[in-house]
C-alpha atoms as a PDB file:
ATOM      1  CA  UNK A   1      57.153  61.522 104.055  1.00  0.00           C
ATOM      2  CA  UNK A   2      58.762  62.711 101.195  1.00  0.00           C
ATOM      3  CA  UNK A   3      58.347  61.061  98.179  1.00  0.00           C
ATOM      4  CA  UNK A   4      61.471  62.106  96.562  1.00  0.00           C
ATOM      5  CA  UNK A   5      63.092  59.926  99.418  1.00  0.00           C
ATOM      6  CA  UNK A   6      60.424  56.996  99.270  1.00  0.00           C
ATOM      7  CA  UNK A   7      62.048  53.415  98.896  1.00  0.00           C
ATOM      8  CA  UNK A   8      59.345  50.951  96.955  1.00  0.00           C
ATOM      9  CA  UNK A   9      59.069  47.509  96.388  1.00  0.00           C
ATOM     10  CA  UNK A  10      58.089  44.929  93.832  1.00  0.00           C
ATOM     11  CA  UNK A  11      54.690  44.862  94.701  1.00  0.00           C
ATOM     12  CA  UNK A  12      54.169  48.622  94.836  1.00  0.00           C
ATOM     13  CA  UNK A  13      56.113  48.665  91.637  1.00  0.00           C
ATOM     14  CA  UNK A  14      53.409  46.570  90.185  1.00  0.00           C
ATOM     15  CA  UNK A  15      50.746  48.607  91.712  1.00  0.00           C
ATOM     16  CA  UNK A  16      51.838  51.484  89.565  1.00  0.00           C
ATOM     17  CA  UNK A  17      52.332  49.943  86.431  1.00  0.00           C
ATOM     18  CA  UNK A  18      49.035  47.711  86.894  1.00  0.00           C
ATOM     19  CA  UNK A  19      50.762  44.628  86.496  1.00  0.00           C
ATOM     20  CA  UNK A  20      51.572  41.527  88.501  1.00  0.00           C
ATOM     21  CA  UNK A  21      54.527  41.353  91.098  1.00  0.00           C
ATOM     22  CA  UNK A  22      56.082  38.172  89.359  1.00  0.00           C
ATOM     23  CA  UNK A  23      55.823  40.035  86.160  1.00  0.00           C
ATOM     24  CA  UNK A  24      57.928  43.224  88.051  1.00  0.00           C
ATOM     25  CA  UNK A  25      60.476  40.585  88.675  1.00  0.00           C
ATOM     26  CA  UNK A  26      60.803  38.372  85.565  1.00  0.00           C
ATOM     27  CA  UNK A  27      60.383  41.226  83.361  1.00  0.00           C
ATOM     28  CA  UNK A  28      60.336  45.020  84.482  1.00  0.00           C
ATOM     29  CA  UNK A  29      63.534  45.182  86.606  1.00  0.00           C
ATOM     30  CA  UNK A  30      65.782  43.135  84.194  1.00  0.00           C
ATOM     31  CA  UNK A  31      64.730  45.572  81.497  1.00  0.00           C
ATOM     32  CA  UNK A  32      68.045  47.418  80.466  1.00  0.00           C
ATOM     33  CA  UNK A  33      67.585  51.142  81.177  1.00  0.00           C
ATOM     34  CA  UNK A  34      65.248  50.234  84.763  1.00  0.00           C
ATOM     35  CA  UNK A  35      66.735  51.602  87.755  1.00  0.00           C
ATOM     36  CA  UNK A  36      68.979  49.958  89.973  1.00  0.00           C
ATOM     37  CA  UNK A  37      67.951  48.914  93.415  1.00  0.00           C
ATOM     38  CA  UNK A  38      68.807  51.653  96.247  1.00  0.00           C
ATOM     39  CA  UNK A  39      68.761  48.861  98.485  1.00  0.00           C
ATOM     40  CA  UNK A  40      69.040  44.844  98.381  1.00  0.00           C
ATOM     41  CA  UNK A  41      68.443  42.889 101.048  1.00  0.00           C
ATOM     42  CA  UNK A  42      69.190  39.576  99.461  1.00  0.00           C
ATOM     43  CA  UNK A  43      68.097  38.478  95.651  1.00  0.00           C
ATOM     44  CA  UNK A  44      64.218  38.283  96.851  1.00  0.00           C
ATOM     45  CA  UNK A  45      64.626  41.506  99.006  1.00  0.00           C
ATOM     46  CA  UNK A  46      65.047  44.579  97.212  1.00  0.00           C
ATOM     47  CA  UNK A  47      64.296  48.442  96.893  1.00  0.00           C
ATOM     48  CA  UNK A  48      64.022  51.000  94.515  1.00  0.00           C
ATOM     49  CA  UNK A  49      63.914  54.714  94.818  1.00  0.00           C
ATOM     50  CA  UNK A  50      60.322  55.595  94.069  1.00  0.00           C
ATOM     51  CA  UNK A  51      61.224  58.820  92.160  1.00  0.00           C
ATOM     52  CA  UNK A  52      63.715  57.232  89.359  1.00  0.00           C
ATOM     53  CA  UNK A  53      60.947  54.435  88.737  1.00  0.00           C
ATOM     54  CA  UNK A  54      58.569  57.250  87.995  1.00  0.00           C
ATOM     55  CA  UNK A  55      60.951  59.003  85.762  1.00  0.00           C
ATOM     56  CA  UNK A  56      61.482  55.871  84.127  1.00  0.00           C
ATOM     57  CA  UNK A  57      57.740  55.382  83.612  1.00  0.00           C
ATOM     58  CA  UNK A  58      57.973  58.808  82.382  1.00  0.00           C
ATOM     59  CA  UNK A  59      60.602  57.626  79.887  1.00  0.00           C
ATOM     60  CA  UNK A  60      59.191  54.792  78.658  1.00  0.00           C
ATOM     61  CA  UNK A  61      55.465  56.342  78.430  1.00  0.00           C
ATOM     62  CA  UNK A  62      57.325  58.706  75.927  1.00  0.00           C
ATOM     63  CA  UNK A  63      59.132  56.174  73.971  1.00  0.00           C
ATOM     64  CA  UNK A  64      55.538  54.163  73.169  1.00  0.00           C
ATOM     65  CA  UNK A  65      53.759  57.532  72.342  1.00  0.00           C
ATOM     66  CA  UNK A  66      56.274  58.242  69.864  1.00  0.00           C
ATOM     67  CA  UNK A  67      55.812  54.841  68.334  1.00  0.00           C
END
């Protein structure tokens, strides 16, 4: 599958930053510059397109090491 194309959740989110699911959702995704969902389901349903969610790990990886 392509990953540009790849639709991830919270928990996969949280795999990737190395951080708890809950903490993806009461923290990471209300963060202002995170990515919008590509897709929600309901409130406790949701997507994000795994390639902006890199970039913005990217982003903010930059930001700290500038710091």
């Amino acid at each position: 599958m392509n990953t540009q194309n790849q639709i991830i959740n919270t928990a996969q989110i949280a795999a990737l930053l190395g951080v708890s699911r809950r903490h993806v959702t009461a923290r990471i995704t209300k963060r202002p510059g995170f990515p919008k969902p590509v897709i929600n389901l309901s409130q406790k349903t949701r997507g994000w397109s795994r390639e902006a969610v890199a970039k913005w790990v990217q982003q903010e990886t930059a930001k700290n090491n500038n710091n």
